[in-house]
N, C-alpha and C. Protein backbone atom coordinates (compact mmCIF):
# COMPACT_ATOMS: atom_id res chain seq x y z
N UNK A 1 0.83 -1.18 0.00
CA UNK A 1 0.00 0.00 0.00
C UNK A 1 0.88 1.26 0.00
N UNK A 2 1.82 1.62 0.68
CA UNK A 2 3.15 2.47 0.76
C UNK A 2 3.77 2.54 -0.57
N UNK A 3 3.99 1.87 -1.21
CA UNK A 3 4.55 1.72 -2.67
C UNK A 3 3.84 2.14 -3.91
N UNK A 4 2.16 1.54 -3.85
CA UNK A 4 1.27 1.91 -4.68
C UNK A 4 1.30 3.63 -4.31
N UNK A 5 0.98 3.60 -3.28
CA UNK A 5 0.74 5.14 -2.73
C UNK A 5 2.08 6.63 -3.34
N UNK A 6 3.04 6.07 -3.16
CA UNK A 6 4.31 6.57 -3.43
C UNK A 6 4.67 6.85 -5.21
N UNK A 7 3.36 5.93 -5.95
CA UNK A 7 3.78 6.09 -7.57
C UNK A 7 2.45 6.85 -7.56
N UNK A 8 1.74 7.26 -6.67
CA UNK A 8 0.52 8.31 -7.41
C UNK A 8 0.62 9.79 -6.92
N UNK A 9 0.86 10.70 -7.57
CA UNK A 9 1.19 11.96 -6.81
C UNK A 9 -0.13 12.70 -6.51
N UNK A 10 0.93 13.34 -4.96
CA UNK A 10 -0.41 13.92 -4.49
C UNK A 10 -1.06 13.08 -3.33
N UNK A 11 -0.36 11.85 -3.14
CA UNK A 11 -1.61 10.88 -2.56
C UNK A 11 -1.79 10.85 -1.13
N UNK A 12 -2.08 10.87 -0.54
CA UNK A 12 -2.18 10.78 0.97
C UNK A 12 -1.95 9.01 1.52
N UNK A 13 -0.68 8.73 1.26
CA UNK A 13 -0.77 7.44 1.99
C UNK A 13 -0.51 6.59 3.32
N UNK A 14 -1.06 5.19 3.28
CA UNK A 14 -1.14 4.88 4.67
C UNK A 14 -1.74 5.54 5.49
N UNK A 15 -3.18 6.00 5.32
CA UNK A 15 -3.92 6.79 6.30
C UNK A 15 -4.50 5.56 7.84
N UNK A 16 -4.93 4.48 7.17
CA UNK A 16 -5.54 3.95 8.53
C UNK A 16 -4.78 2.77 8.54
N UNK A 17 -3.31 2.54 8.96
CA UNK A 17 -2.96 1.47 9.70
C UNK A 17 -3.35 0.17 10.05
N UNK A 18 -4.48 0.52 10.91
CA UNK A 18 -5.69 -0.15 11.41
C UNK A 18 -6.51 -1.08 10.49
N UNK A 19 -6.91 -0.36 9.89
CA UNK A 19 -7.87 -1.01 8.37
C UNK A 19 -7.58 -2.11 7.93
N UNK A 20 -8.62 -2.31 7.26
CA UNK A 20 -8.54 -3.42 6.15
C UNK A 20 -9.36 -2.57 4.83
N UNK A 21 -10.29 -3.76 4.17
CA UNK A 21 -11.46 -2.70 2.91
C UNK A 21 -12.33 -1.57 3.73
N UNK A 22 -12.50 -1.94 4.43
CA UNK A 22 -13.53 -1.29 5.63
C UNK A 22 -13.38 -0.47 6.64
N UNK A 23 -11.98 0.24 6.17
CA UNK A 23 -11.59 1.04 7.67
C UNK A 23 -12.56 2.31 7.88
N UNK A 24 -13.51 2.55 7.26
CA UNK A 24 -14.42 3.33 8.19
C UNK A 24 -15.20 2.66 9.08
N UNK A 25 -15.13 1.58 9.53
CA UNK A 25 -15.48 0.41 10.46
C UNK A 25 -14.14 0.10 11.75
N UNK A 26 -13.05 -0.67 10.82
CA UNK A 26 -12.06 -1.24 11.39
C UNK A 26 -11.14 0.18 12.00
N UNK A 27 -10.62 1.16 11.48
CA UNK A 27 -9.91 1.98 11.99
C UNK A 27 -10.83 3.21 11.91
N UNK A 28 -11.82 3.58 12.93
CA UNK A 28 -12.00 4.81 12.74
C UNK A 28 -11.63 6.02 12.93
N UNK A 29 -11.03 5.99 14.00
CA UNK A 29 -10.56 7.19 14.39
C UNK A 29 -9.49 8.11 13.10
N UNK A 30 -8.60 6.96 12.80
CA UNK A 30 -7.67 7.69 11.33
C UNK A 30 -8.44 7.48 10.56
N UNK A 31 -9.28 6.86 9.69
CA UNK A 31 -10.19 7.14 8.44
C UNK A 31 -10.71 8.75 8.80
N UNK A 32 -11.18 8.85 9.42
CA UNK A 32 -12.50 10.04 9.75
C UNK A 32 -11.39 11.56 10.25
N UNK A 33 -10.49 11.29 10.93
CA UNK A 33 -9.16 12.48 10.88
C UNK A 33 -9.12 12.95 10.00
N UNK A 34 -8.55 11.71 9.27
CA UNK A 34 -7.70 12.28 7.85
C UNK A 34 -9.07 12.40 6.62
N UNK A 35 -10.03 12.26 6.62
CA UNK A 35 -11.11 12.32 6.10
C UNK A 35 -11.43 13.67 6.01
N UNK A 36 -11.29 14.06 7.21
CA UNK A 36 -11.97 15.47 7.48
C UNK A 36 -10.88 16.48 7.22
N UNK A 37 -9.16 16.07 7.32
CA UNK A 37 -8.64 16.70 7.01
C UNK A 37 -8.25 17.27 5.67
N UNK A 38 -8.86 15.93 4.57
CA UNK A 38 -8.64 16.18 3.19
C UNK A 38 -9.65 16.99 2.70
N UNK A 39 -11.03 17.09 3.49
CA UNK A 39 -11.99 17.84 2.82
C UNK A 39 -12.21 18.96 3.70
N UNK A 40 -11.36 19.83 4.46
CA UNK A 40 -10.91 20.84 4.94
C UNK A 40 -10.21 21.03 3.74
N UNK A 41 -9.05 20.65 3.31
CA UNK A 41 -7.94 21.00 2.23
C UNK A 41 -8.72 21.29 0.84
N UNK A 42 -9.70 20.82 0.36
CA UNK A 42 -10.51 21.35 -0.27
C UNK A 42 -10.62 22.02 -0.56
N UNK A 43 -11.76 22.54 0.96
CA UNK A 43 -12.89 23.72 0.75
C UNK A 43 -12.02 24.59 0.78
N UNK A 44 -11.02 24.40 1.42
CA UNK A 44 -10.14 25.66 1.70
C UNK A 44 -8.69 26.06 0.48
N UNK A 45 -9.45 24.98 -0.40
CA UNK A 45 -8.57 25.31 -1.68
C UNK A 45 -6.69 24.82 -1.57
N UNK A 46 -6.75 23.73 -0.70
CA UNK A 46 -5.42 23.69 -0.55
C UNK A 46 -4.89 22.17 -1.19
N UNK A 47 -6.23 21.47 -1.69
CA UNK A 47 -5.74 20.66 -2.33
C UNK A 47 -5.09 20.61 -3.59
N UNK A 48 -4.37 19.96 -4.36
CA UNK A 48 -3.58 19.90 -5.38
C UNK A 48 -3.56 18.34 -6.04
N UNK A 49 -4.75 18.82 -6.25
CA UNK A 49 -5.35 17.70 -7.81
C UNK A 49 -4.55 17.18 -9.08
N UNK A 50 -3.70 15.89 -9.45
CA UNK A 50 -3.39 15.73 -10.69
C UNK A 50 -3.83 16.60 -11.38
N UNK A 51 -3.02 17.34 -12.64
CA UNK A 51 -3.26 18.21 -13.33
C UNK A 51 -2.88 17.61 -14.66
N UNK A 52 -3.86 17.47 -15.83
CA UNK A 52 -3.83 16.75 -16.98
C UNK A 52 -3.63 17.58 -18.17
């Protein structure tokens, strides 16, 4: 997952440790952090979207 993550730019990887398919179940606490932190980065225009 670290490796896949590392060839996509931009990516936020290794967010839930914890997880499995289902870590808004299995790891919640980091799914829903970093969840909320990416769509903060958003609204607030700080994300940085592949650019095609």
């Amino acid at each position: 997952m670290k490796k896949e993550g590392k060839l996509i730019p931009n990516s936020r990887t290794y967010l839930c440790p914890n997880g499995s398919h289902l870590s808004m179940y299995d790891d919640q606490q980091n799914y829903f952090t970093n969840l909320i932190a990416f769509l903060k980065d958003v609204e607030n225009n700080k994300f940085m979207s592949d650019r095609k």
